[in-house]
C-alpha atoms as a PDB file:
ATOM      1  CA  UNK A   1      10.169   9.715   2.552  1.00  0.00           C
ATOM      2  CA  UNK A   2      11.148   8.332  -0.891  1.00  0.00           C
ATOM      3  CA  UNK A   3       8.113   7.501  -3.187  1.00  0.00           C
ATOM      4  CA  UNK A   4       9.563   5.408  -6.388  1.00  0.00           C
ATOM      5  CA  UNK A   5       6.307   5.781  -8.519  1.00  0.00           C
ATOM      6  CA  UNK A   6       6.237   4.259 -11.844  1.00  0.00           C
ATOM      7  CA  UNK A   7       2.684   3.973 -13.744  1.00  0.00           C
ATOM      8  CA  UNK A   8       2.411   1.674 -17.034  1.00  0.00           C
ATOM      9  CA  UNK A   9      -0.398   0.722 -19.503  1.00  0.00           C
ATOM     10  CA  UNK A  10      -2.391   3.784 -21.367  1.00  0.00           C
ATOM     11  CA  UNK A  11      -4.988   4.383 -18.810  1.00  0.00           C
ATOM     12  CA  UNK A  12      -4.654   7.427 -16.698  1.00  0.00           C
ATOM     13  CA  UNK A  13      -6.547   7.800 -13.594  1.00  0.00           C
ATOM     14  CA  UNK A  14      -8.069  11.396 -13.422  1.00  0.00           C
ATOM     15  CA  UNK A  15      -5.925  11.352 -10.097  1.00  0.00           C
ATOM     16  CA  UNK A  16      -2.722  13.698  -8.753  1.00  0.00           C
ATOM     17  CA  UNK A  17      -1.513   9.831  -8.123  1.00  0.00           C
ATOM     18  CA  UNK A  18       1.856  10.529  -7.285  1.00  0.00           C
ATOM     19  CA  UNK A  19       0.729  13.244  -5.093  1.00  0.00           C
ATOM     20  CA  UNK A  20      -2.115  11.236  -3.761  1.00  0.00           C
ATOM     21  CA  UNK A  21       0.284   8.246  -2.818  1.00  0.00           C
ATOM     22  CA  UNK A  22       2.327  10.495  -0.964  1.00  0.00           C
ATOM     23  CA  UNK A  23      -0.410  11.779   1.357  1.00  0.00           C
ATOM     24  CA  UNK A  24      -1.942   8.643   2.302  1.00  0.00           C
ATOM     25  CA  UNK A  25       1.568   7.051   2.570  1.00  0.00           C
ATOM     26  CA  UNK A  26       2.677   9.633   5.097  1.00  0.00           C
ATOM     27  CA  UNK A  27      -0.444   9.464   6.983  1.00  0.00           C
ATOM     28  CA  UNK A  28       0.089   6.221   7.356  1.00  0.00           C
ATOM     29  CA  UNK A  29       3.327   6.598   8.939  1.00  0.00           C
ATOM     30  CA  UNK A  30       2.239   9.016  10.891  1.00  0.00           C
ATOM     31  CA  UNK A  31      -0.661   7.094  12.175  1.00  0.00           C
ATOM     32  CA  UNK A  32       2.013   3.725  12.913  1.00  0.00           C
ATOM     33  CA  UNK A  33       4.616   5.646  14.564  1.00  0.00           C
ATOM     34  CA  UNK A  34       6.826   5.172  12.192  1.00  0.00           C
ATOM     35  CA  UNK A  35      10.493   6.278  13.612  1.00  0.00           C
ATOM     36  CA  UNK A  36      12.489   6.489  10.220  1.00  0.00           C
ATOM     37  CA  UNK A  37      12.073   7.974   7.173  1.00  0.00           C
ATOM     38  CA  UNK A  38      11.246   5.057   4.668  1.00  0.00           C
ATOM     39  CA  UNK A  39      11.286   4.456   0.947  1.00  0.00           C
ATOM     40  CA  UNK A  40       7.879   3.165  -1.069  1.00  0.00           C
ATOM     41  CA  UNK A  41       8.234   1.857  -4.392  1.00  0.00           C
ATOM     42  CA  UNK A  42       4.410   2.301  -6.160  1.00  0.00           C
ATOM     43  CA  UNK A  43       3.561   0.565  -9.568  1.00  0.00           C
ATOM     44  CA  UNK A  44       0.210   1.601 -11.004  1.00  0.00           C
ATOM     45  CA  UNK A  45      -0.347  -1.110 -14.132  1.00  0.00           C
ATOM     46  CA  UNK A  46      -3.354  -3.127 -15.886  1.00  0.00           C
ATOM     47  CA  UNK A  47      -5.550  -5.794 -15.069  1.00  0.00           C
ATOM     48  CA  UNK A  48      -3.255  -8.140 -17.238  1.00  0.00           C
ATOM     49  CA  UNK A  49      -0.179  -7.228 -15.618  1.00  0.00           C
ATOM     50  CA  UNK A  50      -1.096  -7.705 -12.018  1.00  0.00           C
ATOM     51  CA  UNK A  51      -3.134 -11.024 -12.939  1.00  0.00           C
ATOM     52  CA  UNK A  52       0.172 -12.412 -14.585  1.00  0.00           C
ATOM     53  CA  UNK A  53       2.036 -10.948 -10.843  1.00  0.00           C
ATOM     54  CA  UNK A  54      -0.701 -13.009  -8.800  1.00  0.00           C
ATOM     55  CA  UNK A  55      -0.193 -16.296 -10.931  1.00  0.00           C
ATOM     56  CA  UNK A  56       3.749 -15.791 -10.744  1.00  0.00           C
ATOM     57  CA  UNK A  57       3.840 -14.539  -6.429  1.00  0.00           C
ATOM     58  CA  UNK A  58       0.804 -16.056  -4.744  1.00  0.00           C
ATOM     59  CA  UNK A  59      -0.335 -19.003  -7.235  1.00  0.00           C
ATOM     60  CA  UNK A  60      -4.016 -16.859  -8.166  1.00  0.00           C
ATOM     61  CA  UNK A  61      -4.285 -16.836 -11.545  1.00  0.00           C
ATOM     62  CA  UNK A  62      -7.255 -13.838 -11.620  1.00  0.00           C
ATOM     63  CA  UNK A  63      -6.373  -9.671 -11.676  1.00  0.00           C
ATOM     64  CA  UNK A  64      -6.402  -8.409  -8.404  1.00  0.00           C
ATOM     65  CA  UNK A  65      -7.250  -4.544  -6.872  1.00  0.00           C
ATOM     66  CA  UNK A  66      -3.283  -4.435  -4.878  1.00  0.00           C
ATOM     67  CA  UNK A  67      -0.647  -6.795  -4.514  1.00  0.00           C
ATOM     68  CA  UNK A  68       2.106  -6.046  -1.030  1.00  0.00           C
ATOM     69  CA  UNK A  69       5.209  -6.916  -1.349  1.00  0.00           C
ATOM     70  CA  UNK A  70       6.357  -6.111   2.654  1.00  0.00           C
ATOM     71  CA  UNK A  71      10.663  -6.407   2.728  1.00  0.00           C
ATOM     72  CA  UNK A  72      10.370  -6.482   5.933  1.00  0.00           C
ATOM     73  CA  UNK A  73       9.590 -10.012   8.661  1.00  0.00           C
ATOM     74  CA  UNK A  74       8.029  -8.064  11.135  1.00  0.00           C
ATOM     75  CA  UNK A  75       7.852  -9.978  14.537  1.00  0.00           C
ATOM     76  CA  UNK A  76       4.805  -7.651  15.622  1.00  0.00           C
ATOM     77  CA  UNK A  77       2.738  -6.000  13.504  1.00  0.00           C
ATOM     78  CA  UNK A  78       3.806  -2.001  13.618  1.00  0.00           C
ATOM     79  CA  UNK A  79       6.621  -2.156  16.008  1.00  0.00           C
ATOM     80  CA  UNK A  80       9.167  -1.174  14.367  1.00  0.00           C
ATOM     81  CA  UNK A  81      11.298  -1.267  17.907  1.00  0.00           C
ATOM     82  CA  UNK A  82      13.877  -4.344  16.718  1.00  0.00           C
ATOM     83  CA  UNK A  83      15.019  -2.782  13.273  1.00  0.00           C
ATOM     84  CA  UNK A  84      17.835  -1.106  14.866  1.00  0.00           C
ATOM     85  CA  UNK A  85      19.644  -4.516  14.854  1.00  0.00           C
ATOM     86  CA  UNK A  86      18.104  -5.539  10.799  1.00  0.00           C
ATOM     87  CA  UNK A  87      20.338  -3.106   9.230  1.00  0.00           C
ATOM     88  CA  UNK A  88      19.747  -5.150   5.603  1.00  0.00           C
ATOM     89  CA  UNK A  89      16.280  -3.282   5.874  1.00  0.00           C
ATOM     90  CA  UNK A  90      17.697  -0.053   5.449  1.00  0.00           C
ATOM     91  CA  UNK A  91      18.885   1.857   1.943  1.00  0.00           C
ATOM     92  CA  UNK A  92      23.123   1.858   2.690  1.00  0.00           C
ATOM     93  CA  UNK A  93      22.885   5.770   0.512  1.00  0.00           C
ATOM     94  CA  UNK A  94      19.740   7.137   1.750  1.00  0.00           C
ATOM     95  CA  UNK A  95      19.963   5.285   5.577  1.00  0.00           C
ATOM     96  CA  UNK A  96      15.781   4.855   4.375  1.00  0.00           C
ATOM     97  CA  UNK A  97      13.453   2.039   5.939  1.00  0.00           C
ATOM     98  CA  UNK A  98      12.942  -0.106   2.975  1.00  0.00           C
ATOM     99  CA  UNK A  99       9.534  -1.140   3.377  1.00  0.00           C
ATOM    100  CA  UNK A 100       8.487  -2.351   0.451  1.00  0.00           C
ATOM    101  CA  UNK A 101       6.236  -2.377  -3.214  1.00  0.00           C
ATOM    102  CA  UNK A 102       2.501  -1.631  -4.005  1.00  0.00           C
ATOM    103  CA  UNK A 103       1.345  -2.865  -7.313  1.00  0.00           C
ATOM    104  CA  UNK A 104      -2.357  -1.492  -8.061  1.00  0.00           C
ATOM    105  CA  UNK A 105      -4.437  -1.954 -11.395  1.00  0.00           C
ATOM    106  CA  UNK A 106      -5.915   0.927 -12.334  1.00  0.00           C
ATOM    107  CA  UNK A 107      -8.767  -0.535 -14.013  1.00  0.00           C
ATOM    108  CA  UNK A 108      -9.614  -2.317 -10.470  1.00  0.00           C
ATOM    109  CA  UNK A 109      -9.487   0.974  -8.979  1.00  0.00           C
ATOM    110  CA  UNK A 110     -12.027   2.277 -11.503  1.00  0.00           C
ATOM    111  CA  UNK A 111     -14.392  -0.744 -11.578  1.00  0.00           C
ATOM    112  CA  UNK A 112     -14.309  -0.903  -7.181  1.00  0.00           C
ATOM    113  CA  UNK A 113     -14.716   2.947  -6.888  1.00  0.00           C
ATOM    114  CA  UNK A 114     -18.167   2.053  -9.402  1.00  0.00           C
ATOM    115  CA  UNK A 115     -18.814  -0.884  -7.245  1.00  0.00           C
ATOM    116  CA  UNK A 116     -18.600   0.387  -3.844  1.00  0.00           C
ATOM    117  CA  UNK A 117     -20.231   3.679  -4.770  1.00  0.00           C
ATOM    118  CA  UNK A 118     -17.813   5.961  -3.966  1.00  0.00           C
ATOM    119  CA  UNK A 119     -15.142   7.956  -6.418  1.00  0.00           C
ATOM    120  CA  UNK A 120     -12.154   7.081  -7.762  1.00  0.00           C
ATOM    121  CA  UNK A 121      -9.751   8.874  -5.216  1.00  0.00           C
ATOM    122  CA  UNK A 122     -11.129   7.604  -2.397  1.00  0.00           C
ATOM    123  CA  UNK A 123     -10.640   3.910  -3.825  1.00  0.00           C
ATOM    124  CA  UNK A 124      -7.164   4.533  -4.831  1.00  0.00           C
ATOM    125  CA  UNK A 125      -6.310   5.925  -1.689  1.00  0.00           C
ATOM    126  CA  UNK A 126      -8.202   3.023   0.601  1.00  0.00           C
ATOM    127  CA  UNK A 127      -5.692   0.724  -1.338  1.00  0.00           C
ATOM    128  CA  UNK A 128      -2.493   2.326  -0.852  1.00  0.00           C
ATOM    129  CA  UNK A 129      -3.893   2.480   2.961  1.00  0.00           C
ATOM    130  CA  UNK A 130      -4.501  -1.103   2.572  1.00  0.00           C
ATOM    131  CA  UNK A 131      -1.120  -1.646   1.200  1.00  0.00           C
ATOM    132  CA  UNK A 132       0.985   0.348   3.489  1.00  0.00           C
ATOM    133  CA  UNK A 133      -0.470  -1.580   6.991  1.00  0.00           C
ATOM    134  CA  UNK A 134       0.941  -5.056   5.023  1.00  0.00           C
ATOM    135  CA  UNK A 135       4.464  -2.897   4.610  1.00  0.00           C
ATOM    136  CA  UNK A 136       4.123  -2.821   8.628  1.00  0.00           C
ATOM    137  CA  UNK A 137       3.582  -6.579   9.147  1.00  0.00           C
ATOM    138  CA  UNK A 138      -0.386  -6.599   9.247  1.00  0.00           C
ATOM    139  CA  UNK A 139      -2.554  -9.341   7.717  1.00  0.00           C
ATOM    140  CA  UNK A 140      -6.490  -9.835   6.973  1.00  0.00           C
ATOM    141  CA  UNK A 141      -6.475 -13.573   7.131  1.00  0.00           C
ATOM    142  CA  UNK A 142      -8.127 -13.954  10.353  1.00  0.00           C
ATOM    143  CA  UNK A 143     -11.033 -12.594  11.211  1.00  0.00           C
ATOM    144  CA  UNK A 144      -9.588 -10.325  14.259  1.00  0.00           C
ATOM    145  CA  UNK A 145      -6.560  -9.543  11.882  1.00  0.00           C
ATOM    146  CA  UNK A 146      -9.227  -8.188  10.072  1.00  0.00           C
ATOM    147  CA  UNK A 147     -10.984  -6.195  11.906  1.00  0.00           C
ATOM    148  CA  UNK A 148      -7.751  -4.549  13.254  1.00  0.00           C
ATOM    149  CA  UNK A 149      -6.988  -3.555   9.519  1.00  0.00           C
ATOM    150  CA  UNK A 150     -10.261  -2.177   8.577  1.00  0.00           C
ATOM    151  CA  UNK A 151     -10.471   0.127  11.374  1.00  0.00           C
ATOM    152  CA  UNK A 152      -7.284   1.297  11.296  1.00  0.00           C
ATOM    153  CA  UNK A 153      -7.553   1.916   7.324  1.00  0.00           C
ATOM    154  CA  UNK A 154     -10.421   3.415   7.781  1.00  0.00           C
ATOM    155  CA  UNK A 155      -8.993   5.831  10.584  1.00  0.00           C
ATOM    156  CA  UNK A 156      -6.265   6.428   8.045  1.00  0.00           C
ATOM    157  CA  UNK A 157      -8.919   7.818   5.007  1.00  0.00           C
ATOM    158  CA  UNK A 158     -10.737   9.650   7.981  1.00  0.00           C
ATOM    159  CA  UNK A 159      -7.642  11.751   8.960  1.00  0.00           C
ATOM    160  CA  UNK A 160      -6.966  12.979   5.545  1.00  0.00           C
ATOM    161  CA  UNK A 161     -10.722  13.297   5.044  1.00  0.00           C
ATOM    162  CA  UNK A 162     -11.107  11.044   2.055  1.00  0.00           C
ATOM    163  CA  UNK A 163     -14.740   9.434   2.750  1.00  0.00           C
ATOM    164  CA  UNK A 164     -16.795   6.769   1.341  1.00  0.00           C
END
């Protein structure tokens, strides 16, 4: 697995981040199935910079906790059986499942992790969880989409034993 991590702005989360991603990323995988070995690109910025990515992708013009940016039109959600015939989804040098970009604001992860009651890693984590099961095709805009999503994220947190 390739994690392309960049981080911008001058807050720091008090966070192994890049180490952090890479857990909960590969759990993730493990927990879909996942048959390839897949590259991840991972921006951590500011409130301003993912409000002015909202406005420009999805028409929102507010900050936001994560944006997904899937490269992948899955036909199921987390079958991953027809990309053997997509080959445009995988790197041409590394032979990688491209699956996509995760934008998070750090200062959403702060004010959440203060919101929910719970700490900082397990926030950041429950978004890159979040994240990743849009990578594989999954939505939240119905309510049994939903539901789907929050159980499996929150079987994903459980197996790595990050807890509310």
């Amino acid at each position: 697995m390739t994690l392309f991590f960049e981080e911008e702005g001058e807050l720091r989360l008090d966070l192994p981040c890049e180490e952090l991603a890479t857990k909960v990323i590969e759990a993730a995988l493990d927990y879909e199935d996942c048959p390839y070995e897949v590259e991840v690109n991972l921006l951590l910025t500011m409130n301003d910079e993912i409000q002015e990515m909202n406005q420009n992708f999805r028409q929102i013009d507010r900050a936001t906790d994560v944006l997904s940016f899937p490269m992948i039109d899955y036909e199921e959600a987390g079958n991953f059986d027809f990309l053997e015939d997509v080959m445009d989804v995988f790197h041409p040098e590394s032979g990688e499942l491209m699956l996509g970009d995760i934008v998070i604001s750090k200062e959403k992860v702060i004010s959440q992790a203060e919101e929910y009651g719970h700490s900082v890693e397990r926030e950041y984590a429950f978004l890159i969880a979040h994240s990743m099961l849009h990578l594989f095709g999954y939505d939240h805009m119905e309510d049994d989409e939903r539901i789907v999503m929050e159980a499996k994220q929150k079987e994903i947190l459980e197996q790595l034993q990050i807890l509310r």
